[in-house]
C-alpha atoms as a PDB file:
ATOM      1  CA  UNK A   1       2.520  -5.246  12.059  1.00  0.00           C
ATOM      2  CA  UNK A   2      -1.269  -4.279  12.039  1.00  0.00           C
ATOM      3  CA  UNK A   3      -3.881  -4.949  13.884  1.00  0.00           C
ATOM      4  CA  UNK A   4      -5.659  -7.144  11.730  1.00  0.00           C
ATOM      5  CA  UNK A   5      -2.526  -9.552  10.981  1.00  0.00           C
ATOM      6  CA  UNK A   6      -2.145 -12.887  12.254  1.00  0.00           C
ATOM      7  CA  UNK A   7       0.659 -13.721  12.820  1.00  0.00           C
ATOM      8  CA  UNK A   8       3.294 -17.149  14.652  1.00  0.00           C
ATOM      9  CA  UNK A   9       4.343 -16.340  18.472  1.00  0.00           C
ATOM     10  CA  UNK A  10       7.221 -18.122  19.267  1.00  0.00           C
ATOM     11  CA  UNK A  11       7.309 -19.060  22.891  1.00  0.00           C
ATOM     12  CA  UNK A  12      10.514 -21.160  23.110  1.00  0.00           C
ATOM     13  CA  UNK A  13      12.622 -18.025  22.420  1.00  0.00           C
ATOM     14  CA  UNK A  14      11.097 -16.654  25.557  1.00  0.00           C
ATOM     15  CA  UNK A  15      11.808 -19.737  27.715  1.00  0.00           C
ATOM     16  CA  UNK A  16      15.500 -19.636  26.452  1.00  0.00           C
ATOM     17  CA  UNK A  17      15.581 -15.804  27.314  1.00  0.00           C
ATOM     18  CA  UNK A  18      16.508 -14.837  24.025  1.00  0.00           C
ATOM     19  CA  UNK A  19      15.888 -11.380  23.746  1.00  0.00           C
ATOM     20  CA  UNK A  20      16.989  -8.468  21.154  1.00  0.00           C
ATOM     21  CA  UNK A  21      16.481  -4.919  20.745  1.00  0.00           C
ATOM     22  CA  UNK A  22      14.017  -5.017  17.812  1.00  0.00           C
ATOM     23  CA  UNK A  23      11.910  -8.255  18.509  1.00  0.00           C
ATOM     24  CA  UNK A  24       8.236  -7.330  18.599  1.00  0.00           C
ATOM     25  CA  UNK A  25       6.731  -9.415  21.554  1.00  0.00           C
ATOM     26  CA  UNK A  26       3.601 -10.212  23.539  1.00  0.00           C
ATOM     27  CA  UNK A  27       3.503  -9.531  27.116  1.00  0.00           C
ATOM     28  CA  UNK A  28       1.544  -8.351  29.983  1.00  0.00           C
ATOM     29  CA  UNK A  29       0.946  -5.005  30.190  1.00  0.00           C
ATOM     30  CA  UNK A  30       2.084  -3.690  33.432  1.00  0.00           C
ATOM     31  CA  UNK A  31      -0.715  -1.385  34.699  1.00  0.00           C
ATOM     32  CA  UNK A  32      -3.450  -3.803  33.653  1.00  0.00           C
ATOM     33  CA  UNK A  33      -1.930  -7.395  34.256  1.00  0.00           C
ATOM     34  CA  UNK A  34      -5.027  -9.397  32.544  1.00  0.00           C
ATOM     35  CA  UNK A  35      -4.216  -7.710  28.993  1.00  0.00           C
ATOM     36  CA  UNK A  36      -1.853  -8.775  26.557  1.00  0.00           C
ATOM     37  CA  UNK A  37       0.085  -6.228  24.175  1.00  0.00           C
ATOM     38  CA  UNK A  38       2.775  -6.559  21.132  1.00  0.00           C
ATOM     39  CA  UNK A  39       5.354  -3.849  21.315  1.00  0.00           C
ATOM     40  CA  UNK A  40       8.845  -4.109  20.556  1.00  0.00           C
ATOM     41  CA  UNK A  41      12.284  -4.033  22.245  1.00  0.00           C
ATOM     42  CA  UNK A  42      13.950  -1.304  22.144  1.00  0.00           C
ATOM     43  CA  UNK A  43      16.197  -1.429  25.141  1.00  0.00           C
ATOM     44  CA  UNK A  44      17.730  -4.041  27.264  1.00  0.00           C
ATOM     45  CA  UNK A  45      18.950  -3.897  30.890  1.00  0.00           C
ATOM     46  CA  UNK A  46      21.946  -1.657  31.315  1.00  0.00           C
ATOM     47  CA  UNK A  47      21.259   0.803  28.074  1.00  0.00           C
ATOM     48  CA  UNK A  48      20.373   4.205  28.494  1.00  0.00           C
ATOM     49  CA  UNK A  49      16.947   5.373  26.997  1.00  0.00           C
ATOM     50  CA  UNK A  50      16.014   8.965  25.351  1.00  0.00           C
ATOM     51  CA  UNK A  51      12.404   8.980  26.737  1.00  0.00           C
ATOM     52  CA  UNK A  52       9.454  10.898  25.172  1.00  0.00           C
ATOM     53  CA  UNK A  53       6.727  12.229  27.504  1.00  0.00           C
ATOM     54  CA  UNK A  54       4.486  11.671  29.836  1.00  0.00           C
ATOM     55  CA  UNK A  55       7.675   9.913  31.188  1.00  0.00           C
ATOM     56  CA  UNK A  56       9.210  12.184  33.558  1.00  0.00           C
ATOM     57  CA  UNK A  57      12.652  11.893  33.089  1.00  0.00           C
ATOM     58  CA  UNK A  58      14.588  12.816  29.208  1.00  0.00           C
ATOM     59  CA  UNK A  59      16.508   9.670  30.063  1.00  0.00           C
ATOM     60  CA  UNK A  60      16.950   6.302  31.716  1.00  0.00           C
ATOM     61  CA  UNK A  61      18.841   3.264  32.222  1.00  0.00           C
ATOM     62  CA  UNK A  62      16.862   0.211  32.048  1.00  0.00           C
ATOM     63  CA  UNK A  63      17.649  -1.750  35.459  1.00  0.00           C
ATOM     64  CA  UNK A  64      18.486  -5.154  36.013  1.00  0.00           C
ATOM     65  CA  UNK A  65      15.894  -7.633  34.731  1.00  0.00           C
ATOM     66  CA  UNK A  66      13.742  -5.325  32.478  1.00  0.00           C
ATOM     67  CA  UNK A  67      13.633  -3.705  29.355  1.00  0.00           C
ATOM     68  CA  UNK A  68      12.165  -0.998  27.407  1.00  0.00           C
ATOM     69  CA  UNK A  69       9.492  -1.549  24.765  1.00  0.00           C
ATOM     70  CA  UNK A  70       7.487   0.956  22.402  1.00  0.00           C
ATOM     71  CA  UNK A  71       5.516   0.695  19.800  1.00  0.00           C
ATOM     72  CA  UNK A  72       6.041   1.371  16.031  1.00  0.00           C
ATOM     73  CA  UNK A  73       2.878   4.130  15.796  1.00  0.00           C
ATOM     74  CA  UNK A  74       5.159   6.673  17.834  1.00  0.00           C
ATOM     75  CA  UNK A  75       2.480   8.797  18.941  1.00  0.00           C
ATOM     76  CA  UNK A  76      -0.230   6.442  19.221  1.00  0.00           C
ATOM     77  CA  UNK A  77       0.842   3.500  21.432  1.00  0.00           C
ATOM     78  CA  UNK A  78       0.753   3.253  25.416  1.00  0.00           C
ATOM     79  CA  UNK A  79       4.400   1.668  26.156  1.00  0.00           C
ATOM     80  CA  UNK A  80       7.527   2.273  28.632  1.00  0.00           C
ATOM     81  CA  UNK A  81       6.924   6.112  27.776  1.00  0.00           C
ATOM     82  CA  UNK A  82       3.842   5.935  30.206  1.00  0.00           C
ATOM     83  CA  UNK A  83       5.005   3.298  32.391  1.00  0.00           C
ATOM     84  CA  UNK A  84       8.319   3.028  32.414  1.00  0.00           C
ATOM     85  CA  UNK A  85      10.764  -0.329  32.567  1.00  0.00           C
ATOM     86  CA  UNK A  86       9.243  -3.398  32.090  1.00  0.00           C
ATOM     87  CA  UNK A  87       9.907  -6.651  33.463  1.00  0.00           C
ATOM     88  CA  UNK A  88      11.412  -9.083  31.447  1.00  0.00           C
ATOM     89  CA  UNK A  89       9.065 -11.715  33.321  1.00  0.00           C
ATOM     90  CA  UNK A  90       5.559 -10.416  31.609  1.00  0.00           C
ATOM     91  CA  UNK A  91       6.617 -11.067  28.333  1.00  0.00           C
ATOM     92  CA  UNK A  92       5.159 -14.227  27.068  1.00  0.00           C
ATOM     93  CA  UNK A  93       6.080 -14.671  23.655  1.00  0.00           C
ATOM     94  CA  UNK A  94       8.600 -13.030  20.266  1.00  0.00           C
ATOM     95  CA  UNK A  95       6.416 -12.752  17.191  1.00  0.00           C
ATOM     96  CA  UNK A  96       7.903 -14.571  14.594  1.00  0.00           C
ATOM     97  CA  UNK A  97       5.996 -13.759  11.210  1.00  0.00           C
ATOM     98  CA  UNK A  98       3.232 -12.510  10.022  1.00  0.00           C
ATOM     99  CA  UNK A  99       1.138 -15.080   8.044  1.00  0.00           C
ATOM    100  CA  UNK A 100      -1.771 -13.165   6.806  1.00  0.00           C
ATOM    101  CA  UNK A 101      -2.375 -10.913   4.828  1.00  0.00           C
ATOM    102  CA  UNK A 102      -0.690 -12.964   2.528  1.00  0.00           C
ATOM    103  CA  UNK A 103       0.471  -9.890   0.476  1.00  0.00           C
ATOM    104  CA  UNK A 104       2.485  -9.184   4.093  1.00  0.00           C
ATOM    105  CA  UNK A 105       3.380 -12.797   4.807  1.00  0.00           C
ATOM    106  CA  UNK A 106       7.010 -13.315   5.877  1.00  0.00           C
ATOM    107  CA  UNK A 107       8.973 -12.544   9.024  1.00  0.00           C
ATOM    108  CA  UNK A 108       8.907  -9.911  11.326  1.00  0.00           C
ATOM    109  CA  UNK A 109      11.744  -7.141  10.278  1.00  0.00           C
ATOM    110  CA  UNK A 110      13.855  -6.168  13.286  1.00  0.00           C
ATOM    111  CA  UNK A 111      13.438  -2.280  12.313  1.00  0.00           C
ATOM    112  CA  UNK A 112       9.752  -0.558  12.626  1.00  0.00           C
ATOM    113  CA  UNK A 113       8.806   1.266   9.127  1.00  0.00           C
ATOM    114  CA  UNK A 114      10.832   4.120   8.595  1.00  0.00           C
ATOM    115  CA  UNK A 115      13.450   3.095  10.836  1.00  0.00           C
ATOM    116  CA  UNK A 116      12.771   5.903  13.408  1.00  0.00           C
ATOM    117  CA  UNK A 117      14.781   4.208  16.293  1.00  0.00           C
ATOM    118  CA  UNK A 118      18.786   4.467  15.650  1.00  0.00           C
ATOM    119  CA  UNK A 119      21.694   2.994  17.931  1.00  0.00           C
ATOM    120  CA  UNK A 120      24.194   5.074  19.084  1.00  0.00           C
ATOM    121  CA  UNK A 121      27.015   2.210  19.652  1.00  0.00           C
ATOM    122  CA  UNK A 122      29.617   4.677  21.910  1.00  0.00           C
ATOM    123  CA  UNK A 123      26.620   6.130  23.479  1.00  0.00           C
ATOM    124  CA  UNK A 124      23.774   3.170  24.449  1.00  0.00           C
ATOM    125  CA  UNK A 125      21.320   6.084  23.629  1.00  0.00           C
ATOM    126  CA  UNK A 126      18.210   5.412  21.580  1.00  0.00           C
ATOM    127  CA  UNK A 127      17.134   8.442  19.543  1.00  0.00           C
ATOM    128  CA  UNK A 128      13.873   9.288  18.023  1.00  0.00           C
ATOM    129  CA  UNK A 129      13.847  10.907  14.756  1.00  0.00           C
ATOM    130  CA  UNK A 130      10.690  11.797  13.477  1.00  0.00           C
ATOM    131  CA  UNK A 131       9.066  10.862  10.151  1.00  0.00           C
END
């Protein structure tokens, strides 16, 4: 997604608390409550987290009732990395698809570009590769 898109929020998924490592949503963003942000999952309660700095730990398990969210733009978005877990209650909606551009209309893929996050399966660790 960019910033100019427009894109369908999908709020039903949220009231149904169906969640996925890879949806992009909208929620709350934690240190300043009055502003909404799109990032996507990329953890769920219970799975372990590679961080990248300024958080202070390498990694973390995401507690009960939260998850982990980033942005695609690795170096350029203000997500879990700064302030850690979020709760699963300040989300507010999944984005579906994006409608315009038309050149870029269809539905959200569950991957960012370049596919830079990767699931270890025996592990429950997200690593970052970078591009």
């Amino acid at each position: 997604m960019l910033q100019k898109d427009v894109v369908l929020f999908n709020r039903w998924a949220i009231a149904k608390y169906e969640y996925n490592i890879g949806d992009i949503v909208t929620l709350a963003r934690p240190d300043v409550p009055e502003r909404t942000v799109i990032k996507r999952i990329v953890a769920l309660e219970g799975d372990v987290v590679q961080t990248r700095a300024p958080y202070p730990e390498t990694h973390i398990r995401v507690p009960k009732g939260h998850c982990w969210i980033e942005g695609d733009e690795m170096f350029h978005s203000t997500d879990s990395n700064h302030y850690g877990p979020v709760p699963l209650g300040l989300i507010k909606a999944k984005v579906e698809y994006i409608l315009y551009p038309f050149n870029r209309f269809g539905k959200i893929p569950d991957k960012p570009r370049g596919s830079r996050v990767h699931y270890a399966p025996g592990h429950r660790v997200y690593n970052r590769v970078d591009e």
